[in-house]
Structures are given as C-alpha cells and as structure tokens.
C-alpha atoms as a PDB file:
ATOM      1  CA  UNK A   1       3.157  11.763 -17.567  1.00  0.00           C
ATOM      2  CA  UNK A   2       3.010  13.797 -20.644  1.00  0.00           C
ATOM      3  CA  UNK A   3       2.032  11.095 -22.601  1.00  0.00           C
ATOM      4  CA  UNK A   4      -1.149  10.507 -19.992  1.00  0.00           C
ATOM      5  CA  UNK A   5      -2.372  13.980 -20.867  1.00  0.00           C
ATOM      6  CA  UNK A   6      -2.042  14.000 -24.520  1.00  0.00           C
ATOM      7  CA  UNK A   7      -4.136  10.555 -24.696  1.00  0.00           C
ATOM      8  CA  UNK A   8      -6.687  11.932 -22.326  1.00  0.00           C
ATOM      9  CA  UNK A   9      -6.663  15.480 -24.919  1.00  0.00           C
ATOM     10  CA  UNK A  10      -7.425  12.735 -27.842  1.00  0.00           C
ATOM     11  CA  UNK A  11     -10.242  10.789 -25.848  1.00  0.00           C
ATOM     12  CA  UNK A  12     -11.584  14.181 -24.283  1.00  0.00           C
ATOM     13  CA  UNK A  13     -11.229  12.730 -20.831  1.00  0.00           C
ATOM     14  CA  UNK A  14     -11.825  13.639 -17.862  1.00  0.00           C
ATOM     15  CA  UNK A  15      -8.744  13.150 -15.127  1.00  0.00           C
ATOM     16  CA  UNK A  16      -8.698  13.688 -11.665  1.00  0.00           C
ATOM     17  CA  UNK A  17      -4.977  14.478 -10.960  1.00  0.00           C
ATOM     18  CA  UNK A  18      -2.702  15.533  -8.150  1.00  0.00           C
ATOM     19  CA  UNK A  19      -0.663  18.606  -8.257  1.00  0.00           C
ATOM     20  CA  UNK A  20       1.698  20.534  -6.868  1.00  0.00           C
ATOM     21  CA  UNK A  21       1.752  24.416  -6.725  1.00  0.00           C
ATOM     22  CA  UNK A  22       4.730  26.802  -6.871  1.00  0.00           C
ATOM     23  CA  UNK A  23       4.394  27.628  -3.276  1.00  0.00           C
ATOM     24  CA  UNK A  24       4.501  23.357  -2.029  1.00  0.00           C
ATOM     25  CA  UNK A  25       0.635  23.051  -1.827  1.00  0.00           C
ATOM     26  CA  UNK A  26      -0.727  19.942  -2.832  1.00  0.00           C
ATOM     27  CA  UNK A  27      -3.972  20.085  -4.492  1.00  0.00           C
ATOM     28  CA  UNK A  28      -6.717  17.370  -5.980  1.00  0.00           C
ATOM     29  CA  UNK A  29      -8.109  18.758  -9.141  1.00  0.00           C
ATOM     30  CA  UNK A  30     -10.849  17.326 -11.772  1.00  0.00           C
ATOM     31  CA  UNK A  31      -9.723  18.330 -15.090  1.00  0.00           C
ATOM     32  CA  UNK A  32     -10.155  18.261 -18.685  1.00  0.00           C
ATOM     33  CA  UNK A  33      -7.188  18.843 -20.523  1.00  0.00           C
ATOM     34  CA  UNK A  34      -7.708  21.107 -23.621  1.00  0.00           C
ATOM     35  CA  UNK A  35      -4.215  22.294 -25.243  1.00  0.00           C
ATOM     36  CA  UNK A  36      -0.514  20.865 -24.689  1.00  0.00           C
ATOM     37  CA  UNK A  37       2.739  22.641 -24.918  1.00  0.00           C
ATOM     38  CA  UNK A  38       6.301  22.040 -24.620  1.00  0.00           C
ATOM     39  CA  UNK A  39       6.452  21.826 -20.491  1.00  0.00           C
ATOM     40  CA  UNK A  40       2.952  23.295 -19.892  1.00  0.00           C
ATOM     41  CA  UNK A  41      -0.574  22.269 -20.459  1.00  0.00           C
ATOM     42  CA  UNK A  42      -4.411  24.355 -20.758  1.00  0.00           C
ATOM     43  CA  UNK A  43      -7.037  22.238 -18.818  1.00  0.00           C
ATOM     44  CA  UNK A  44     -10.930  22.880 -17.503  1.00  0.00           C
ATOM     45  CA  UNK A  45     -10.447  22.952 -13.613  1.00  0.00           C
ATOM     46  CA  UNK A  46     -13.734  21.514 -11.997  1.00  0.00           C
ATOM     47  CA  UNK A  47     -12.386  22.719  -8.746  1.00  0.00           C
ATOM     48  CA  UNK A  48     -11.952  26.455  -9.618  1.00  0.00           C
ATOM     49  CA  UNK A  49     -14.622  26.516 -12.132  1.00  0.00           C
ATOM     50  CA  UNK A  50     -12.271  28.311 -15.186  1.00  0.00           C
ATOM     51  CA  UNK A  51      -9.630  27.129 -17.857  1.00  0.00           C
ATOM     52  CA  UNK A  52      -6.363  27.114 -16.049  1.00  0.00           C
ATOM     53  CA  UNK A  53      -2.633  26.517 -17.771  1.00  0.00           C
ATOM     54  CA  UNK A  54      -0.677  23.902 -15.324  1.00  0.00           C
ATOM     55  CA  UNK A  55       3.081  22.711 -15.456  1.00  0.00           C
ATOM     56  CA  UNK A  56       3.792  19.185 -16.514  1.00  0.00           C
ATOM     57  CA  UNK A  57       6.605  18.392 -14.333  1.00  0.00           C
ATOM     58  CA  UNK A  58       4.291  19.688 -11.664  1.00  0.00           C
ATOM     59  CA  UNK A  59       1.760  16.817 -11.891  1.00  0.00           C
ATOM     60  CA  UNK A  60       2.370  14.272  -9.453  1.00  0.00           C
ATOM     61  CA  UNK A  61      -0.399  11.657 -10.579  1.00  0.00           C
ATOM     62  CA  UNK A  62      -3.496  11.017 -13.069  1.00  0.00           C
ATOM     63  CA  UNK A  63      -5.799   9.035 -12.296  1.00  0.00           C
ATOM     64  CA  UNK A  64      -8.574   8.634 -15.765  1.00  0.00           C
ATOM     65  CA  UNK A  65     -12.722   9.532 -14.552  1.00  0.00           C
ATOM     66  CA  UNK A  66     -14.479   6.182 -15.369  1.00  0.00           C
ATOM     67  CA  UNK A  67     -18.433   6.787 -15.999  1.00  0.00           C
ATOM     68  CA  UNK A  68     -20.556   4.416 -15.817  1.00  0.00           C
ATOM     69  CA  UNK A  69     -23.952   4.260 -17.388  1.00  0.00           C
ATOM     70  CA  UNK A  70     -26.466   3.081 -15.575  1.00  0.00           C
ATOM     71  CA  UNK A  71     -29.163   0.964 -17.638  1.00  0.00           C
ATOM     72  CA  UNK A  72     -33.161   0.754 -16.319  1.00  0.00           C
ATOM     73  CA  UNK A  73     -34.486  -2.128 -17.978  1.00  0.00           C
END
C-alpha cells in the first residue's frame, strides 16, 4: 500500500481510497496525497474539504482517478 501512495505523491494523483477510522467507520475519500511519513501520510480530502494526516495501515484500498479528456473536433 505504501508504495501506491508514494507513486501517486510523484505523479500528483488523485486516489479515491477506502479507509478505516479509529472508531471502525468505514469511509470513501477522494484524496491527493501531499507528504509521507514513516506509518502516516498528509493528503487533500475532497470529502472534508481540508488537508488531513491519515494512517497507512489504516487504508484498506486505492483505487488511481483516471481523467479523461474529452476532444471536440
């Protein structure tokens, strides 16, 4: 997992991952990660709108934003 995050820090990429929460609560959260630490990580939550610091072994999946462009020809 760790490795996910620190390519999607290099790309500046936007994840939407799955996470769980100290009290058992599942959540769905857009993110973009910014920083990386030892067991912890600083990402933009889209959800909540602020910079938020979330565990690794915490994450339960990552799934990479694909955009497409759309071309008018």
């Amino acid at each position: 997992m760790r490795n996910q995050i620190v390519k999607s820090a290099e790309y500046n990429q936007v994840l939407d991952m799955m996470y769980l929460a100290k009290d058992g609560q599942i959540s769905k959260r857009r993110i973009n990660v910014l920083q990386i630490g030892e067991a912890s990580f600083r990402a933009y939550c889209f959800l909540r709108k602020s910079k938020r610091t979330f565990t690794i072994i915490n994450v339960l999946a990552l799934v990479p934003i694909v955009l497409k462009e759309s071309r008018v020809i």
